[in-house]
Protein backbone atom coordinates (compact mmCIF):
# COMPACT_ATOMS: atom_id res chain seq x y z
CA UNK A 1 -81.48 -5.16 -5.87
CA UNK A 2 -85.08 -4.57 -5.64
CA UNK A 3 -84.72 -1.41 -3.33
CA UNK A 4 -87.42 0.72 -4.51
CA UNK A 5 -90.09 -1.87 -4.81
CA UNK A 6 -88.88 -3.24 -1.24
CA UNK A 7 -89.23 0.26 -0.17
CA UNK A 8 -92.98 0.96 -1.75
CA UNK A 9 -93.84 -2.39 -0.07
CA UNK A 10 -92.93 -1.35 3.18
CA UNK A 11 -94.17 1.65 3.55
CA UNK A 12 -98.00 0.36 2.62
CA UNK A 13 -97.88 -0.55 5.87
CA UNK A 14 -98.01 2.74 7.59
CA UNK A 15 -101.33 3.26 5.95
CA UNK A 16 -102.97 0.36 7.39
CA UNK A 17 -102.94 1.40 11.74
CA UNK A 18 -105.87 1.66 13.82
CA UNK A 19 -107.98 -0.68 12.08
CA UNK A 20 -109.44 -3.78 13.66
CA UNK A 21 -110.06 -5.57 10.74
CA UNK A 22 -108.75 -5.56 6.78
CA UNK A 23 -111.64 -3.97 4.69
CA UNK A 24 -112.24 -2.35 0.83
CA UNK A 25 -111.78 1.12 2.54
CA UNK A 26 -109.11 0.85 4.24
CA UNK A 27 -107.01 -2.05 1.33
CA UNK A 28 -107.86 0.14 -1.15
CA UNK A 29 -105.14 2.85 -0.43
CA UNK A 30 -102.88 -0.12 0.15
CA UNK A 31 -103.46 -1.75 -2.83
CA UNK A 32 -103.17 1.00 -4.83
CA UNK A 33 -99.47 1.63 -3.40
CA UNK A 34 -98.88 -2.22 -4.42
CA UNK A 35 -100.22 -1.80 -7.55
CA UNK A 36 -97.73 0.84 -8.72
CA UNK A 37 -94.75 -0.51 -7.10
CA UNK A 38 -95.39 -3.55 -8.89
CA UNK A 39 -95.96 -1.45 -12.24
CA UNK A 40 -92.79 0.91 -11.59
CA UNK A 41 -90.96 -2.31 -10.95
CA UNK A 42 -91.70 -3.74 -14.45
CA UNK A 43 -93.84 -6.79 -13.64
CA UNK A 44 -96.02 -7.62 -16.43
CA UNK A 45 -99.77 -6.18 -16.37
CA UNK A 46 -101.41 -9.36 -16.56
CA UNK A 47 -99.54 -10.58 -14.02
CA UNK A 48 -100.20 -7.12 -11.71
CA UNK A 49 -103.79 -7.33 -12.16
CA UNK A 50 -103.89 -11.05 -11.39
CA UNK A 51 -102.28 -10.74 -8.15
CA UNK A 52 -103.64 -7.76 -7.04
CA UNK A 53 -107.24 -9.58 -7.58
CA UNK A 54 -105.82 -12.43 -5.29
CA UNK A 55 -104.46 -9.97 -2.38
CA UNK A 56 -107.94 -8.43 -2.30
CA UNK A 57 -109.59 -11.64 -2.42
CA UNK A 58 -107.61 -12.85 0.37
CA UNK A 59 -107.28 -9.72 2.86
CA UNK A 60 -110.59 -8.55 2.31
CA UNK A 61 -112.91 -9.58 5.84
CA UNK A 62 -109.44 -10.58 7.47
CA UNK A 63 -109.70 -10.19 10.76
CA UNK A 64 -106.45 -9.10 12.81
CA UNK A 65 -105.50 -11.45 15.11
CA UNK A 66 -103.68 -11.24 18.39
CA UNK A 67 -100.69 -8.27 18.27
CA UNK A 68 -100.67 -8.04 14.71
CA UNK A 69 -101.72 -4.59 13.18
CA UNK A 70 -103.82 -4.22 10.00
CA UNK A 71 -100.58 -3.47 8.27
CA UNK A 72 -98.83 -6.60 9.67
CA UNK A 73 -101.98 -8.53 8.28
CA UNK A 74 -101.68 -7.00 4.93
CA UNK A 75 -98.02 -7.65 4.43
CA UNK A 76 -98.86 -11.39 5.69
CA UNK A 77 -101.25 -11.84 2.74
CA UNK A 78 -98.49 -10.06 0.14
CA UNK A 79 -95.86 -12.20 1.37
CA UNK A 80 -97.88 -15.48 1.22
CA UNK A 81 -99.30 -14.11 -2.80
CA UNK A 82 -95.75 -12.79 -3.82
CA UNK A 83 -94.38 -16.48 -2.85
CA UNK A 84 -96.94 -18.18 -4.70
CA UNK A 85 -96.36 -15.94 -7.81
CA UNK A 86 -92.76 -16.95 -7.57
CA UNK A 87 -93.26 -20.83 -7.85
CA UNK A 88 -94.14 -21.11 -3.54
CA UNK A 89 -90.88 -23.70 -3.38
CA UNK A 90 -87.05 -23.92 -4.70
CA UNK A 91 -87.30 -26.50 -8.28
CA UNK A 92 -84.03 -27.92 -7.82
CA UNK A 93 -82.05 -29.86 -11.26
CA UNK A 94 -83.27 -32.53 -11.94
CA UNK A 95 -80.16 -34.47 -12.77
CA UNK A 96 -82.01 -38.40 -12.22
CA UNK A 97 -80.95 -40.17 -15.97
CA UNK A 98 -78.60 -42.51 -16.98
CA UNK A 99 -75.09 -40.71 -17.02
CA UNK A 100 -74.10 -38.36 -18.18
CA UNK A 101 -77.27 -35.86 -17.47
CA UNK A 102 -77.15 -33.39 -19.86
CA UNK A 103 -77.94 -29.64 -19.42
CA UNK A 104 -78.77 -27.48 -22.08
CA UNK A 105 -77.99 -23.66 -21.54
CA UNK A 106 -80.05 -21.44 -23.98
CA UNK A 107 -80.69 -17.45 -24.15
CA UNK A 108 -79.86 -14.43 -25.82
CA UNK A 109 -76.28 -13.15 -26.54
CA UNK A 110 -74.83 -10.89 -23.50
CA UNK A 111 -77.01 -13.10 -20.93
CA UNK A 112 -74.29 -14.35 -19.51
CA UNK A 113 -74.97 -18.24 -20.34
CA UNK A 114 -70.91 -18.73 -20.48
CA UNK A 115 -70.35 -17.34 -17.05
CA UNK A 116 -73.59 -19.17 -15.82
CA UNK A 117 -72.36 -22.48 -17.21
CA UNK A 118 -69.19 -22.09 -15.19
CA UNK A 119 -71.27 -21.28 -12.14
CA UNK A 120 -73.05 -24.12 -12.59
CA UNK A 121 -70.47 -26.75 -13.26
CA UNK A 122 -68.51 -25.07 -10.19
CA UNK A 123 -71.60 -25.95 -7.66
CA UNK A 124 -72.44 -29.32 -8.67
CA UNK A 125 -68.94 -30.51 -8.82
CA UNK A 126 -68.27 -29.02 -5.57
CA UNK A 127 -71.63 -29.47 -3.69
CA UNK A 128 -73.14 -32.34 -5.71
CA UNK A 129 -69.96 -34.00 -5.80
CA UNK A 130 -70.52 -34.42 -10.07
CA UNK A 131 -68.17 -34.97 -12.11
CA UNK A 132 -68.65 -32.78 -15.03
CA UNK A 133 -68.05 -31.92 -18.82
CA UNK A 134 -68.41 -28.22 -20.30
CA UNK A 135 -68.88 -28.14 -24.03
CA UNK A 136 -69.31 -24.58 -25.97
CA UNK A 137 -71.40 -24.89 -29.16
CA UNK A 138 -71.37 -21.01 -29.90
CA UNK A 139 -69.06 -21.14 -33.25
CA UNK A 140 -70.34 -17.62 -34.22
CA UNK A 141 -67.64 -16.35 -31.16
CA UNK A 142 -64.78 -17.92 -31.00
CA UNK A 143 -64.18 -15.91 -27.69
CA UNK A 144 -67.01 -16.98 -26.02
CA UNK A 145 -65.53 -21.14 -26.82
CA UNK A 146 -62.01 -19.58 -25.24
CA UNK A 147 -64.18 -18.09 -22.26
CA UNK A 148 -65.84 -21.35 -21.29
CA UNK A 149 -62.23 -22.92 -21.51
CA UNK A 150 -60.39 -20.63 -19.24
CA UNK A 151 -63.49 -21.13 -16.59
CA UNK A 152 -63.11 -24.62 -16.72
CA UNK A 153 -59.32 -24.28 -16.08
CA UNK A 154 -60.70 -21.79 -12.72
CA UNK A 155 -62.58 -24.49 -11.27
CA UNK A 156 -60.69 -27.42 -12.01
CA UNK A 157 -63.20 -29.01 -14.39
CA UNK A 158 -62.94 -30.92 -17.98
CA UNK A 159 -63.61 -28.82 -21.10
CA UNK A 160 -64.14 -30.48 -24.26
CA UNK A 161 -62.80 -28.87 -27.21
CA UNK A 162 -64.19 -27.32 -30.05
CA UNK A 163 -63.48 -24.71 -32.84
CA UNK A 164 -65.80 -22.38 -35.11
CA UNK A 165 -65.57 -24.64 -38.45
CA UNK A 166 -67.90 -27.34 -36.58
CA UNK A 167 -71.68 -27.53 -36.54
CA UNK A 168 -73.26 -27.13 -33.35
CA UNK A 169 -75.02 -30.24 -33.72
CA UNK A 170 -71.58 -32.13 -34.26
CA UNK A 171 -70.28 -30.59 -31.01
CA UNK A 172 -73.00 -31.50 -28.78
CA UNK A 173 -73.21 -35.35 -30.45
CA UNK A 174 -69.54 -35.92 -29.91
CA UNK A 175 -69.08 -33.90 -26.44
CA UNK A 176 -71.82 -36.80 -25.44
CA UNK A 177 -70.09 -39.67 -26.70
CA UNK A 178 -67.07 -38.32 -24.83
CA UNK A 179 -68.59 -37.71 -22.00
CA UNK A 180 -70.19 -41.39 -21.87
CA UNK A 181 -67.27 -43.27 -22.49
CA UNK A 182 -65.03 -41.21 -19.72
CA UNK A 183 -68.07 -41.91 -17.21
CA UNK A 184 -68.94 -38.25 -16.86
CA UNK A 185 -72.19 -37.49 -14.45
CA UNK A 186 -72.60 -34.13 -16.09
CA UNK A 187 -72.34 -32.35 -19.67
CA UNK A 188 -73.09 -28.88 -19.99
CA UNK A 189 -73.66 -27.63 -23.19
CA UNK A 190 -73.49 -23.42 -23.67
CA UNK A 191 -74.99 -22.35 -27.13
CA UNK A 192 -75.07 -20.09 -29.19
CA UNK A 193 -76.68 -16.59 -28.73
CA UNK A 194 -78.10 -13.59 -30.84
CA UNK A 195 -78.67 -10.19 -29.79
CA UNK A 196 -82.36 -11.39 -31.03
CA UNK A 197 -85.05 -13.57 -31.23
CA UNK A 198 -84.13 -15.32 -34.97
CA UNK A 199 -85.29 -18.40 -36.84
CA UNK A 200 -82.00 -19.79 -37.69
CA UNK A 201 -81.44 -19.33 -34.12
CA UNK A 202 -84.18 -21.23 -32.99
CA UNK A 203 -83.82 -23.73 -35.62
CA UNK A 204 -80.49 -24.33 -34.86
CA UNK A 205 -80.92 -24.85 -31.29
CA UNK A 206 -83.98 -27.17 -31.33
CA UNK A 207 -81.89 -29.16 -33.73
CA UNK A 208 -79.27 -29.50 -30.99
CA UNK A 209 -82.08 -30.35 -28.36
CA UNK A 210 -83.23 -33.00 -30.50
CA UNK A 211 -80.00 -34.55 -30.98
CA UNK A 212 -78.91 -34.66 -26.96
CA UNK A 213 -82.06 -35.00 -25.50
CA UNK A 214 -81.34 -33.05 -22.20
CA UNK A 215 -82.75 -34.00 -18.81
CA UNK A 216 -82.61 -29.60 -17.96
CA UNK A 217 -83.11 -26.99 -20.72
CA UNK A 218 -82.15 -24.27 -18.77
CA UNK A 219 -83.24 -20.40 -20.12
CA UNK A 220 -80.89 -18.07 -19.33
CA UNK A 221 -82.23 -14.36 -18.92
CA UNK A 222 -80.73 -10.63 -17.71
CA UNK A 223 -83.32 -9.30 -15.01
CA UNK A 224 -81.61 -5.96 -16.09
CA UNK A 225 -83.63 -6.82 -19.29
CA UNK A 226 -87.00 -6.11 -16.94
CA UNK A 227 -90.37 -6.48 -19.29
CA UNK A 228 -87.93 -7.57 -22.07
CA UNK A 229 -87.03 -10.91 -20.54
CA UNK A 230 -90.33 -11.90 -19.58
CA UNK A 231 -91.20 -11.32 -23.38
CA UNK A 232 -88.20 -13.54 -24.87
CA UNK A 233 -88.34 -15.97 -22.06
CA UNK A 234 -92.27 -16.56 -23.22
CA UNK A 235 -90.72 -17.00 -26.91
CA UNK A 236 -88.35 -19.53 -26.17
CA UNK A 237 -90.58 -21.65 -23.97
CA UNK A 238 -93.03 -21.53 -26.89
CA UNK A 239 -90.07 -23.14 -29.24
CA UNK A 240 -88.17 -25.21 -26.88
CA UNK A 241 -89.85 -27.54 -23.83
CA UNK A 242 -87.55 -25.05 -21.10
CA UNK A 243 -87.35 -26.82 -17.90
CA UNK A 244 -86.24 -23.72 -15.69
CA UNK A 245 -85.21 -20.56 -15.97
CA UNK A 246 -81.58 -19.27 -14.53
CA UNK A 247 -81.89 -15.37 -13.81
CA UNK A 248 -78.80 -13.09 -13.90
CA UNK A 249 -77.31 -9.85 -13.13
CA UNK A 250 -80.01 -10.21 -10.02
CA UNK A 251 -77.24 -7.52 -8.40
CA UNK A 252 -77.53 -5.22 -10.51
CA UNK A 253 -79.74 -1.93 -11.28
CA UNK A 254 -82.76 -4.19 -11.68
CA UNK A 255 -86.00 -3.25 -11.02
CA UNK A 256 -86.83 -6.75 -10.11
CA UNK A 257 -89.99 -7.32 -12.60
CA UNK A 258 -88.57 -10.15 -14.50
CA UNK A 259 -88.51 -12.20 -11.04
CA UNK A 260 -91.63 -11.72 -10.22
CA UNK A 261 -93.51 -12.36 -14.04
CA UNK A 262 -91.01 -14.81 -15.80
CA UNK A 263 -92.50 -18.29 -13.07
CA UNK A 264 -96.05 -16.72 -14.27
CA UNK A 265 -96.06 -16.43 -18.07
CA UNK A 266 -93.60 -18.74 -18.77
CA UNK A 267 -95.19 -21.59 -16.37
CA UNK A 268 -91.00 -22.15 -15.80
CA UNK A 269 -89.51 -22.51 -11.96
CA UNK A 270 -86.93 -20.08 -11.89
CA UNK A 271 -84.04 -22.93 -10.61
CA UNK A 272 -81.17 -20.54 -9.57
CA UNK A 273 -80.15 -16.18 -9.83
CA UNK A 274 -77.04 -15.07 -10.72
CA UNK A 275 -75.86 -12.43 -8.53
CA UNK A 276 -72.27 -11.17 -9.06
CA UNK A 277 -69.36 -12.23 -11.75
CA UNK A 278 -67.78 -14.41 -8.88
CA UNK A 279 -68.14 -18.27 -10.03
CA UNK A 280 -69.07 -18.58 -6.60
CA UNK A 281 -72.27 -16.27 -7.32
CA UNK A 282 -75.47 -19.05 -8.31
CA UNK A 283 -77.80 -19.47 -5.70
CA UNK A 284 -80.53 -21.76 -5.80
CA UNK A 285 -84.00 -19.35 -6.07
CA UNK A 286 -86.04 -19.70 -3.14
CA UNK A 287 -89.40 -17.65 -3.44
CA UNK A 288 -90.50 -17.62 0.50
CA UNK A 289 -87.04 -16.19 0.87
CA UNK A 290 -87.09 -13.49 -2.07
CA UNK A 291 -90.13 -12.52 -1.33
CA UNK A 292 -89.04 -11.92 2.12
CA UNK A 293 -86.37 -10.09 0.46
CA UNK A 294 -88.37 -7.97 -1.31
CA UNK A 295 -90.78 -7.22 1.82
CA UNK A 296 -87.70 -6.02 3.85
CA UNK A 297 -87.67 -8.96 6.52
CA UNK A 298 -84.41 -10.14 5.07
CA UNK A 299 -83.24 -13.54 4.18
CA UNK A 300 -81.61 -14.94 7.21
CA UNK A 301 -81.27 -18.75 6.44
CA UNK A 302 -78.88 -17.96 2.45
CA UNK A 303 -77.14 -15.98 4.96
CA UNK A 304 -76.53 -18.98 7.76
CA UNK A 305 -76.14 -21.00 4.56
CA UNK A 306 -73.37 -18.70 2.63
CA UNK A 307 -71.56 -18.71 6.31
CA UNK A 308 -71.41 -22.29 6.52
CA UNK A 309 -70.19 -22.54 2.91
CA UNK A 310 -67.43 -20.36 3.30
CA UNK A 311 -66.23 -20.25 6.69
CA UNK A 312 -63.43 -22.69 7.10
CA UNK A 313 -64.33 -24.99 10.00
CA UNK A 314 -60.65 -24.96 11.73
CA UNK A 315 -60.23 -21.42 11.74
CA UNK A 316 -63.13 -20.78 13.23
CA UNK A 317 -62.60 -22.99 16.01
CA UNK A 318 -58.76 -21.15 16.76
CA UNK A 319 -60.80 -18.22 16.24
CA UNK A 320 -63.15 -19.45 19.04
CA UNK A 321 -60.33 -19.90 21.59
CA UNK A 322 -58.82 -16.83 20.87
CA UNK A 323 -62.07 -15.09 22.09
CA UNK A 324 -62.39 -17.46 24.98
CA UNK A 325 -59.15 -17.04 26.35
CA UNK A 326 -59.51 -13.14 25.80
CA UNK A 327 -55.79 -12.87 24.34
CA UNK A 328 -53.87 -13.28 21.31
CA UNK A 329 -56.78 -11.91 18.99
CA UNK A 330 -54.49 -9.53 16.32
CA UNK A 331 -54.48 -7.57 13.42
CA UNK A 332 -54.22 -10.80 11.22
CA UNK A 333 -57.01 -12.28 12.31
CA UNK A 334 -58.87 -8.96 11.63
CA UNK A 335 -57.35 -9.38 8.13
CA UNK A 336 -58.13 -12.83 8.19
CA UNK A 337 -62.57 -12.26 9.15
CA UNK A 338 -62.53 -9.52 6.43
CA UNK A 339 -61.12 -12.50 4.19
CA UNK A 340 -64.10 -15.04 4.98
CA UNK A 341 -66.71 -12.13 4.36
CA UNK A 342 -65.02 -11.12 1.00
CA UNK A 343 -65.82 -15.40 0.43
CA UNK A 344 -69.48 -14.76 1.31
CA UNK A 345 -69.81 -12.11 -1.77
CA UNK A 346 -68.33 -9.14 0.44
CA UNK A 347 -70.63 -6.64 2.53
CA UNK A 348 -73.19 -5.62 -0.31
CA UNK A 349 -74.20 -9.68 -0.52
CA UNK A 350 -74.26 -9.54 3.35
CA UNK A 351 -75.83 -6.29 3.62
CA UNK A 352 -78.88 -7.47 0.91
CA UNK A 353 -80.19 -10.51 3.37
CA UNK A 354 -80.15 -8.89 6.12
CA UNK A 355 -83.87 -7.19 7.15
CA UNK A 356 -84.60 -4.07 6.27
CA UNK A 357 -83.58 -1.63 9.06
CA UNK A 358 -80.71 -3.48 10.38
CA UNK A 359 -79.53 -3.58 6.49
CA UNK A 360 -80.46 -0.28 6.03
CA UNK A 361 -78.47 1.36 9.09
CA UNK A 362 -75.74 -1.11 8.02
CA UNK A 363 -74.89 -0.07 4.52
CA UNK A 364 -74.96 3.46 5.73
CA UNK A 365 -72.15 3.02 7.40
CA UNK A 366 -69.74 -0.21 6.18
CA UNK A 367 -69.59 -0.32 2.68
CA UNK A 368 -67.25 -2.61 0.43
CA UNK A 369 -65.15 0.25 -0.24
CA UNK A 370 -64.70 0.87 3.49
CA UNK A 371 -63.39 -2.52 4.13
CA UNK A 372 -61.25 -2.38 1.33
CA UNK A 373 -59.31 0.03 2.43
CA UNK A 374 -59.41 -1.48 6.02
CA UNK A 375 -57.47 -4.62 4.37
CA UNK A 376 -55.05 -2.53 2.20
CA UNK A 377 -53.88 -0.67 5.47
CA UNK A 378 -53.37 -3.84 7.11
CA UNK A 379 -51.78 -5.24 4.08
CA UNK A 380 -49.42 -2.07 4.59
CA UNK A 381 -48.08 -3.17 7.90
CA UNK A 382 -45.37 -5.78 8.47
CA UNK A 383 -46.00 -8.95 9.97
CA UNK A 384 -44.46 -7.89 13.37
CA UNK A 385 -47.01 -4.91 13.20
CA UNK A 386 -49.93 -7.13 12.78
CA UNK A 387 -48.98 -9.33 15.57
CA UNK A 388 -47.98 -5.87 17.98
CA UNK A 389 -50.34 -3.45 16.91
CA UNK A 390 -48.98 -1.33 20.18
CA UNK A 391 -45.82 -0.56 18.42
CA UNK A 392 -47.22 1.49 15.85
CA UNK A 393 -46.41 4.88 16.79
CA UNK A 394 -45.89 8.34 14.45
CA UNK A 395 -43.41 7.04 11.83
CA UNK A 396 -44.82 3.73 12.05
CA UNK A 397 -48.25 5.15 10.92
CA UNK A 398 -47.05 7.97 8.44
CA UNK A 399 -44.84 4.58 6.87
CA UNK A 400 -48.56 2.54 6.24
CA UNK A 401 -50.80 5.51 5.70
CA UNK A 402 -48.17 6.45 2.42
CA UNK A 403 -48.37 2.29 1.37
CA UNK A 404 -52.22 2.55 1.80
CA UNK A 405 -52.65 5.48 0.00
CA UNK A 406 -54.81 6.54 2.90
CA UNK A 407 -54.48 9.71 5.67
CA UNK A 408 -52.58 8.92 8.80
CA UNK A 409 -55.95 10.01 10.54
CA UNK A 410 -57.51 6.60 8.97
CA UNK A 411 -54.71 4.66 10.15
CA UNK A 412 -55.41 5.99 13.42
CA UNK A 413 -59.31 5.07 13.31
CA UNK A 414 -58.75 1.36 12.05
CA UNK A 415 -56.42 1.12 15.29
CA UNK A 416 -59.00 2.13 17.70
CA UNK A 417 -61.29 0.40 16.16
CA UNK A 418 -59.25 -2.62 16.58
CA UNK A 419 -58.71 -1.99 19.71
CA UNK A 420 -62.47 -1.71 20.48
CA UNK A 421 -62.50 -4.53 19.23
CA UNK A 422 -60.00 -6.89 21.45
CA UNK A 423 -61.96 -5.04 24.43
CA UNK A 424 -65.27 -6.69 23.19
CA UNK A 425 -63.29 -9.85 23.12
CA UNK A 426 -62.16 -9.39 26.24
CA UNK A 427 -65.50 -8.64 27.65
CA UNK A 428 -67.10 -11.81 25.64
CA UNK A 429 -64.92 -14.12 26.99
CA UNK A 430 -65.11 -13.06 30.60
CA UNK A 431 -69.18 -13.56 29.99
CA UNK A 432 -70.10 -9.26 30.23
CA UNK A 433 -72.93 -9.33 27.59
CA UNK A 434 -74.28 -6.69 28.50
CA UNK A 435 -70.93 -4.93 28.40
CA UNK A 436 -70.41 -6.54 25.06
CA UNK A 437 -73.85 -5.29 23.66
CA UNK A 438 -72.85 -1.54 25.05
CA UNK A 439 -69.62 -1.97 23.24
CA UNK A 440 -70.62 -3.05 20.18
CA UNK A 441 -73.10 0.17 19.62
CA UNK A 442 -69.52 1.89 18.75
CA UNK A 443 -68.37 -0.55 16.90
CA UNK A 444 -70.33 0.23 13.17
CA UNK A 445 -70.08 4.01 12.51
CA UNK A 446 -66.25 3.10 13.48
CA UNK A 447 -66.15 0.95 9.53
């Protein structure tokens, strides 16, 4: 996501040494590199020219203070503009009516509103502690009503029915009353979509809007849509009073444009980005933290938070005393930490908030695929194996390479580099640090 803008960002930098303070000459260069990043990215060109006005406004005169280079300055004043463009603070829902609060998704068809409603219902049951309804009012595809039922089955949450010889308007009045009288906090109501911008559509939907009066009207966009979205986003905040905007497909081969114009021209928060077709994958947007993203200092703090989400509290304190007592650490509780990262979004969704370098040197060497194949050869081995990874010999490892579909030569490098690994252990819990930081510079091309 974002990797060639993050990358044209960076490097402005470089151009920027030497200098004691920020002036035209020497921003000029710089700001010209921005400028076209921005432009290849597919941000909108009033937006572009707006910002690029404020950067020079800002860093022009600057003077560089203490350690920081000219470059460091720079990036400073693009971080602090790219936030602002993005809305400066996280809009969360505003979910404060008399129950049930009612959401209203709305976008184009192949958006993914369905998936997003699901996401949605998912984290405030589970986070907000909401109980919620999902209603489908698309009755122009009957699969998308069936979709929204089978994700409410996933997560455990109450769907109300409805079928394709109903009005819209009929669905959405009587998923309410429903929804009242069985003392729901929540109803989510997915519409219909069109592969355009229609006036039946419109109609349709603002008929809807008026009959449910929502508390969120949430626009649903693809960012793989780039100028596109910012374009349909502006016509359906012109027809319907949008409250946020949810962005999508975030994960994909985006260019990252929509992001950074939809908060602008729509005057919108973007409330949450879909990355991923995991119902765990809605994260509330935070623009300090994208546009740290973006800038290649990483996103530390979704990272802390997906770890605290999804690591189970218990396990990690057995796992704790394993390490402290420097014994007993096996091949199932490698299995078992390949688990909680596959939780997190697996190593791309790690990889992406991590900074730049680090992230960078990273994904060169452990990708998803890698530790894939890591947990299908363990998966190969029997449970005595897993627990005694010393009795694998010859047989033993020609047996689990054929299971794995993998070379005996791989089965061979996942077993020293588990055995790398209980020696870090070993080392950690007898306090070596220093040993442990020596051992670990062996431990990544080993993935």
């Amino acid at each position: 996501m974002l990797d060639n803008l993050s990358n044209r960002l960076s490097s402005v930098v470089k151009t920027l040494r030497g200098q004691a303070r920020l002036s035209e000459d020497n921003i000029q260069d710089a700001l010209r590199e921005v400028r076209m990043a921005l432009l290849e990215a597919d941000v909108a060109l009033p937006v572009v020219k707006q910002f690029i006005a404020d950067v020079k406004t800002r860093g022009m005169g600057q003077e560089v203070v203490g350690s920081l280079t000219p470059g460091q300055a720079f990036i400073g004043v693009v971080y602090e503009e790219l936030t602002k463009l993005m809305g400066a603070q996280n809009d969360a829902l505003n979910l404060a009516a008399v129950p049930p609060a009612v959401v209203l998704m709305a976008g184009l068809q192949g958006a993914g509103k369905t998936t997003t409603s699901g996401k949605l219902a998912k984290r405030l049951k589970e986070e907000n502690k909401k109980k919620v309804l999902l209603v489908s009012g698309d009755v122009y595809r009957p699969a998308a009503i069936e979709q929204l039922k089978t994700l409410a089955a996933q997560i455990d949450v109450e769907w109300f029915p409805s079928d394709v010889t109903q009005k819209p308007v009929d669905i959405a009045l009587a998923a309410l009353d429903y929804a009242r009288r069985h003392f729901h906090d929540v109803l989510i109501v997915d519409t219909a979509g069109r592969l355009a911008i229609d006036e039946a559509m419109m109609a349709e939907i603002k008929a809807v809007h008026a009959a449910i009066n929502p508390v969120e009207t949430l626009f649903v966009v693809d960012a793989m849509q780039g100028q596109d979205a910012v374009n349909v986003a502006r016509a359906f905040s012109e027809t319907l009073p949008l409250t946020g905007v949810i962005l999508t497909k975030l994960d994909g081969d985006s260019r990252g444009g929509a992001a950074l114009s939809v908060r602008q021209v729509t005057g919108k928060p973007i409330k949450f980005i879909g990355v991923g077709e995991k119902l765990t994958g809605l994260e509330p947007f935070h623009p300090d933290r994208m546009a740290s993203r973006i800038l290649g200092m990483g996103d530390v703090l979704s990272l802390i938070e997906d770890v605290q989400k999804s690591v189970n509290e218990q396990e990690a304190l057995q796992m704790m005393k394993k390490v402290k007592s420097g014994k007993g650490f096996d091949l199932e509780d490698f299995k078992a930490q390949i688990g909680q990262m596959k939780k997190m979004g697996g190593m791309g969704a790690l990889l992406d908030k991590l900074p730049g370098q680090l992230s960078e040197m990273a994904n060169n060497q452990v990708t998803d695929k890698a530790v894939t194949r890591i947990e299908g050869i363990i998966n190969s081995m029997t449970a005595l194996e897993r627990r005694k990874p010393e009795l694998i010999k010859a047989s033993r490892k020609r047996r689990i390479a054929q299971g794995a579909g993998v070379s005996v030569q791989e089965v061979n490098r996942l077993l020293k580099q588990f055995e790398e690994t209980q020696k870090m252990m070993k080392q950690f819990s007898k306090g070596g640090m220093m040993k442990l930081m020596r051992g670990m510079k062996g431990m990544l091309p080993g993935m």
